[in-house]
C-alpha atoms as a PDB file:
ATOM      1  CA  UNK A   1      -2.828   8.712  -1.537  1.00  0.00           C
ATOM      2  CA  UNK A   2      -1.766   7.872  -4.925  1.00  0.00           C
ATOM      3  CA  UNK A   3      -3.492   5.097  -6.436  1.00  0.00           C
ATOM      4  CA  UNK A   4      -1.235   5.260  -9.188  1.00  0.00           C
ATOM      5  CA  UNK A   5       1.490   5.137  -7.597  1.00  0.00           C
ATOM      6  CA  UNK A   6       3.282   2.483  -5.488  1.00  0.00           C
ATOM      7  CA  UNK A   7       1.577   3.980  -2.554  1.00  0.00           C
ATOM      8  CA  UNK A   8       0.908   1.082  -0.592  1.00  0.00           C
ATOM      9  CA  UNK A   9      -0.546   2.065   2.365  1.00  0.00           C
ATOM     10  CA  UNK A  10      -4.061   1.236   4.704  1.00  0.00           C
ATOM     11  CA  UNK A  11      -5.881   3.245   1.776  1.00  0.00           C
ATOM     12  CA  UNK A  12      -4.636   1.499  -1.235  1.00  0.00           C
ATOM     13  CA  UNK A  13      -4.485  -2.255  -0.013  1.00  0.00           C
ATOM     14  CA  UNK A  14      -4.301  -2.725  -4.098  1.00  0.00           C
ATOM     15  CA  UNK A  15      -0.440  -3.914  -3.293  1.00  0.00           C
ATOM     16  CA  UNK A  16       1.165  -7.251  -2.290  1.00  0.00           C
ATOM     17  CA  UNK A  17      -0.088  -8.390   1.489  1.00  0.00           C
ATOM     18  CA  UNK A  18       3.697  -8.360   2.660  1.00  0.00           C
ATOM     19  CA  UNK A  19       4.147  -4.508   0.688  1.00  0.00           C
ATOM     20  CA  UNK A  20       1.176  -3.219   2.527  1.00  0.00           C
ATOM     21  CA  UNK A  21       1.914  -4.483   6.145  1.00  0.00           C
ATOM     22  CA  UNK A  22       5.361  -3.124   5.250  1.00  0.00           C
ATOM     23  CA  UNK A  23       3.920   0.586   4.685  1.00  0.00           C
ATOM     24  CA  UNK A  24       1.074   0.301   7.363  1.00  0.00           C
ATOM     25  CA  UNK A  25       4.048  -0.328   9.594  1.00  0.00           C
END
């Protein structure tokens, strides 16, 4: 869970939609 980090996952939605559906994946 690193905020800072490209960590795009269901706790830092802060990325790009398509990055984050990518991770949640």
């Amino acid at each position: 869970m690193k905020y800072e980090g490209h960590t795009h996952t269901e706790f830092c939605p802060h990325g790009s939609g398509e990055d984050v559906e990518l991770m949640i994946e």
